[in-house]
PDB file of N, CA and C in Angstrom:
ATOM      1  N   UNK A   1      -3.835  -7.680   4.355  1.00  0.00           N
ATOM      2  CA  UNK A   1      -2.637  -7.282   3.643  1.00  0.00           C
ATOM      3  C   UNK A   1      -1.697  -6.635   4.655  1.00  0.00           C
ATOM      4  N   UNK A   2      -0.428  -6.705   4.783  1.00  0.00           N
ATOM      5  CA  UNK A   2       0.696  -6.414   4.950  1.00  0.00           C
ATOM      6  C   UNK A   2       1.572  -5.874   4.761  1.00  0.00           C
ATOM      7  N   UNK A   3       2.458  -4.920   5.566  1.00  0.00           N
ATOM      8  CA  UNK A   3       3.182  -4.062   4.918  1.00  0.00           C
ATOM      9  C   UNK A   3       4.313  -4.705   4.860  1.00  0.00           C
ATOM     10  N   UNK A   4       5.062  -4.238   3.401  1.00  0.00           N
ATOM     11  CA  UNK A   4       6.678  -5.327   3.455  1.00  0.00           C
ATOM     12  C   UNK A   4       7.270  -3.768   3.261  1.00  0.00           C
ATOM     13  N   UNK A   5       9.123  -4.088   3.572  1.00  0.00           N
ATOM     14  CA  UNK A   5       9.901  -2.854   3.604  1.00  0.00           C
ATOM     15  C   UNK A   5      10.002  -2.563   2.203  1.00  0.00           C
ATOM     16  N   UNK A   6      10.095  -1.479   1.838  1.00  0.00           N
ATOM     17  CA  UNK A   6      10.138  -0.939   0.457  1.00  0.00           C
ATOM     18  C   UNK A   6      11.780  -1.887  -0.225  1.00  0.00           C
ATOM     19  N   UNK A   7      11.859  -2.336  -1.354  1.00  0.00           N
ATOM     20  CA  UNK A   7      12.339  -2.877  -2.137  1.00  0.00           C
ATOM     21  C   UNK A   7      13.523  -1.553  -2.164  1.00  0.00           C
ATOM     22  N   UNK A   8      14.916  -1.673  -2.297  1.00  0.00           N
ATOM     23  CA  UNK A   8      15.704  -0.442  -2.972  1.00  0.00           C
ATOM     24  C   UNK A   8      16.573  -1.272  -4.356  1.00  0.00           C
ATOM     25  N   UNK A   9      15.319  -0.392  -5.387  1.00  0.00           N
ATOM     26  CA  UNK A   9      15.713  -0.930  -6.951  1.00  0.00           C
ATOM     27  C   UNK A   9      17.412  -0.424  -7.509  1.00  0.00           C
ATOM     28  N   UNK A  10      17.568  -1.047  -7.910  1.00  0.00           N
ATOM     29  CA  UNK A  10      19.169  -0.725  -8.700  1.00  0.00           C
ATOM     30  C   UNK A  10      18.757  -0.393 -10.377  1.00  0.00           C
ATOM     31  N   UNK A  11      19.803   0.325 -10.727  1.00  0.00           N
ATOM     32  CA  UNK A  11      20.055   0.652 -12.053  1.00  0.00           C
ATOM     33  C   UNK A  11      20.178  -0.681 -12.738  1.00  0.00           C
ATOM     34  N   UNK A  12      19.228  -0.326 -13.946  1.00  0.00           N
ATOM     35  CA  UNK A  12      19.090  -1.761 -14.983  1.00  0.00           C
ATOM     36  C   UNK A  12      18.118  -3.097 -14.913  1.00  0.00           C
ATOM     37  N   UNK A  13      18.018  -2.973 -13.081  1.00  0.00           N
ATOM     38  CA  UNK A  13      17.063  -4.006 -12.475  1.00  0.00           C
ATOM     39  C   UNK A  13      15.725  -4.217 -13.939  1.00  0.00           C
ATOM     40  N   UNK A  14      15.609  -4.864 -14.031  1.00  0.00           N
ATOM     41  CA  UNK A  14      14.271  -5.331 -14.710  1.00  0.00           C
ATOM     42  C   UNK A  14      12.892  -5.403 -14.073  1.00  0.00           C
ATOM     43  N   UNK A  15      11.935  -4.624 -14.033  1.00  0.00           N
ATOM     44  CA  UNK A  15      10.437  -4.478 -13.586  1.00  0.00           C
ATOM     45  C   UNK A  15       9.377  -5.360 -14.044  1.00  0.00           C
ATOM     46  N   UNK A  16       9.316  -5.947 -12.839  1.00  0.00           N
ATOM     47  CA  UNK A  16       8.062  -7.268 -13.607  1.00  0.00           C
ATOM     48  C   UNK A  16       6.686  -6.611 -12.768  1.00  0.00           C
ATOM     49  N   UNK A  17       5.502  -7.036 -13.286  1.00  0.00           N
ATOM     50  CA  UNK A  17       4.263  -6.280 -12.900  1.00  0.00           C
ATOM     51  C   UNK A  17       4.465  -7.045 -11.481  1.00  0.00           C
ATOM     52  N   UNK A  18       4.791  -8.706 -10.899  1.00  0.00           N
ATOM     53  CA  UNK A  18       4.806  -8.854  -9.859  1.00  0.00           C
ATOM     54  C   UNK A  18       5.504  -8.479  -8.397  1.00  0.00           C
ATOM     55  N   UNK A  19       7.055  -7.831  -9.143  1.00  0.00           N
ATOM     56  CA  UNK A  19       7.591  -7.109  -8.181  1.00  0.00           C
ATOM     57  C   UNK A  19       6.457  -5.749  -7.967  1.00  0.00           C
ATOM     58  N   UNK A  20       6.353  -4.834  -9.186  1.00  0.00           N
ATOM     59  CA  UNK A  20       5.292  -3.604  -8.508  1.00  0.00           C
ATOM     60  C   UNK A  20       4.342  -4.165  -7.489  1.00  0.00           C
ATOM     61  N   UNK A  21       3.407  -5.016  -7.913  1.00  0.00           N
ATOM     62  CA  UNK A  21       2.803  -5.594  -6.803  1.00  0.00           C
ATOM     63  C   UNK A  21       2.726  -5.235  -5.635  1.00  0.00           C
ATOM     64  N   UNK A  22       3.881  -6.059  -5.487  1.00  0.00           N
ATOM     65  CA  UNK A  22       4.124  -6.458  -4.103  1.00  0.00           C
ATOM     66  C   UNK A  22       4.659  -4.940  -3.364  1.00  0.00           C
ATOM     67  N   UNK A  23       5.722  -4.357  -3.865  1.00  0.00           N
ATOM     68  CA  UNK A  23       5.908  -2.989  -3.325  1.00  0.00           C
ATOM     69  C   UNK A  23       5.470  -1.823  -3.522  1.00  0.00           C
ATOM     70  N   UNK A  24       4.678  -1.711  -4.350  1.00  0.00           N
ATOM     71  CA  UNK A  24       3.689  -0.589  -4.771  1.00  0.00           C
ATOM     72  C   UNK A  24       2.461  -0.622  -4.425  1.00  0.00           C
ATOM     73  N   UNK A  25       1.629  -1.753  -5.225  1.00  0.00           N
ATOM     74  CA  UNK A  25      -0.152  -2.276  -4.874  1.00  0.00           C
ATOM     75  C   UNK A  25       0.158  -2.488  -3.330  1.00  0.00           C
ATOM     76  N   UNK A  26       0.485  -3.346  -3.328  1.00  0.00           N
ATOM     77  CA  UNK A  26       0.462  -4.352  -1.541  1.00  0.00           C
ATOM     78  C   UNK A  26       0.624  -3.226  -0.791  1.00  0.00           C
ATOM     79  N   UNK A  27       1.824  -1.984  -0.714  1.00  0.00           N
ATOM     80  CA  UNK A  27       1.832  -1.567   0.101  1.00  0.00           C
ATOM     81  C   UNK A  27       1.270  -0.365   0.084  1.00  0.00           C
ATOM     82  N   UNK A  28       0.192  -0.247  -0.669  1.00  0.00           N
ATOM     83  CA  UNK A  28      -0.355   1.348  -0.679  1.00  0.00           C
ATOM     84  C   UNK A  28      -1.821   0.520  -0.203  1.00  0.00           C
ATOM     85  N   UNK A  29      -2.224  -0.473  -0.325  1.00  0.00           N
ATOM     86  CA  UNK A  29      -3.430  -0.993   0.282  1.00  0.00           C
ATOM     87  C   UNK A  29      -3.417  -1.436   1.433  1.00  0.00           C
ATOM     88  N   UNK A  30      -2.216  -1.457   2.163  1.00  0.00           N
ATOM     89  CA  UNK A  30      -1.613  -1.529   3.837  1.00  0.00           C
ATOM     90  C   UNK A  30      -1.960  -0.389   4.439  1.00  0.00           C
ATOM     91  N   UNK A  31      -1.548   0.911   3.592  1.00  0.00           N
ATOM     92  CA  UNK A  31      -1.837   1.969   4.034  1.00  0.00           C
ATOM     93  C   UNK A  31      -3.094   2.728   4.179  1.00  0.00           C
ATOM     94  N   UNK A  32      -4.063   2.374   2.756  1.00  0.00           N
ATOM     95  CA  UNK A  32      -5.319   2.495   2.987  1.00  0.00           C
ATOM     96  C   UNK A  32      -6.118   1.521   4.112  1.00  0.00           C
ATOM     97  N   UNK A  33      -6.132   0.788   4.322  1.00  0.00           N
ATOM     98  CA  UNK A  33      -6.509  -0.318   5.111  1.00  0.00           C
ATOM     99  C   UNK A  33      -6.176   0.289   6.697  1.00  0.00           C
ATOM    100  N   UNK A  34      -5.019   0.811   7.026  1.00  0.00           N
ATOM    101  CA  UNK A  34      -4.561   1.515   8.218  1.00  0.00           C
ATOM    102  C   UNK A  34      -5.420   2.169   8.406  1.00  0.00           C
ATOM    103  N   UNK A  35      -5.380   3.588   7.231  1.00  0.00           N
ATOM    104  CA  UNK A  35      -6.008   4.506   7.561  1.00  0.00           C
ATOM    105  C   UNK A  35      -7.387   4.363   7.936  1.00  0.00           C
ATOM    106  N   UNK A  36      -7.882   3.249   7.108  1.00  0.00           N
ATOM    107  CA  UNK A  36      -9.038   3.400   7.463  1.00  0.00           C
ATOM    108  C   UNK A  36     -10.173   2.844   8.841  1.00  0.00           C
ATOM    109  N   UNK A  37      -9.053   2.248   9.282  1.00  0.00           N
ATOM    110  CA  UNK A  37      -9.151   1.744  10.385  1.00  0.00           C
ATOM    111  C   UNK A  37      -9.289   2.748  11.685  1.00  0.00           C
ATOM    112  N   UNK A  38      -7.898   3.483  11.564  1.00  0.00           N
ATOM    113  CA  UNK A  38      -8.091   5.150  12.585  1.00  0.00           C
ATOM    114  C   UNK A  38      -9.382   5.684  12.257  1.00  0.00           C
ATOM    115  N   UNK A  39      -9.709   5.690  10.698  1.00  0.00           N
ATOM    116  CA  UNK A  39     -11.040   7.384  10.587  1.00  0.00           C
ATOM    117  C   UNK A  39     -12.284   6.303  11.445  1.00  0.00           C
ATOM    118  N   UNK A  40     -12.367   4.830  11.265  1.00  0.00           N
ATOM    119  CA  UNK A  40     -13.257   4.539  12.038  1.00  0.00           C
ATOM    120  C   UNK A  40     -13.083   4.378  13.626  1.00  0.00           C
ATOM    121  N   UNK A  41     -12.135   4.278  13.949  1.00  0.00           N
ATOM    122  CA  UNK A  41     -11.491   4.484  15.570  1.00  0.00           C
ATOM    123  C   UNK A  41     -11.606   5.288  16.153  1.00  0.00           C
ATOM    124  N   UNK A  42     -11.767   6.993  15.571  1.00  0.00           N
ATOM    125  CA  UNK A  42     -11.987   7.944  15.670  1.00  0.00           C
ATOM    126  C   UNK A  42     -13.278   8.627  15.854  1.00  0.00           C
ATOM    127  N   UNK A  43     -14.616   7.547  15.517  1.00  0.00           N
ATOM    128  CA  UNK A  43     -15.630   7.597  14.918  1.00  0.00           C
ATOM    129  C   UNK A  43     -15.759   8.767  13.905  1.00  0.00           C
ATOM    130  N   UNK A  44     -15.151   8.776  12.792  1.00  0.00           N
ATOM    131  CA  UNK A  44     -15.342   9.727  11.746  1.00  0.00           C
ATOM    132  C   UNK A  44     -15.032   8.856  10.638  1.00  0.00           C
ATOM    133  N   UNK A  45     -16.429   9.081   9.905  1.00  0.00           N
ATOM    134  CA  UNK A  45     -16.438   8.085   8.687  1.00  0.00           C
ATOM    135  C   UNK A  45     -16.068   8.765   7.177  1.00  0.00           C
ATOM    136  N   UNK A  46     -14.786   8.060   6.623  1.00  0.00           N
ATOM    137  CA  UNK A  46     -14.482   8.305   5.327  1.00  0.00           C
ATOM    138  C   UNK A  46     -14.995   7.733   4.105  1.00  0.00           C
ATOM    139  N   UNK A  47     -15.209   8.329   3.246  1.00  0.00           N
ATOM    140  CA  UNK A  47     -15.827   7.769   1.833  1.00  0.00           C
ATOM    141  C   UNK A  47     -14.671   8.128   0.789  1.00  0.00           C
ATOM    142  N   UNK A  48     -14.469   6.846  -0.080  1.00  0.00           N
ATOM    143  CA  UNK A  48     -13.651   7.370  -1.123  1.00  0.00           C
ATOM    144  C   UNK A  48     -13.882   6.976  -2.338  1.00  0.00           C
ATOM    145  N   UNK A  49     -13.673   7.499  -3.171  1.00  0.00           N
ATOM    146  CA  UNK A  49     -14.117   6.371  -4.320  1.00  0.00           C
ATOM    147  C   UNK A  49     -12.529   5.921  -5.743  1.00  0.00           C
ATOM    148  N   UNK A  50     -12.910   5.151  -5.493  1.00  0.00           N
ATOM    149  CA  UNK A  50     -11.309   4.856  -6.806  1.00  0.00           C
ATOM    150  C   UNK A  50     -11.210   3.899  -5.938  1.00  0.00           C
TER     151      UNK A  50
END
């Protein structure tokens, strides 16, 4: 997964679950995925649950 640039929503825009997706899901699992890459780079192992 991939990070895309954050979307800048306008007033009235209409919210489909596939736009959240993509700029919400997609990019908060870019970020977990990062991170978790450093805590193992670091050798310090993270556990999370959710």
């Amino acid at each position: 997964m991939s990070w895309v640039a954050p979307r800048t929503w306008s007033a009235g825009e209409t919210l489909t679950a596939a736009l959240l997706n993509v700029h919400l899901r997609d990019n908060l699992n870019a970020i977990r995925e990062r991170e978790a890459w450093f805590s193992a780079a670091a050798g310090n192992i993270a556990v999370g649950s959710g």
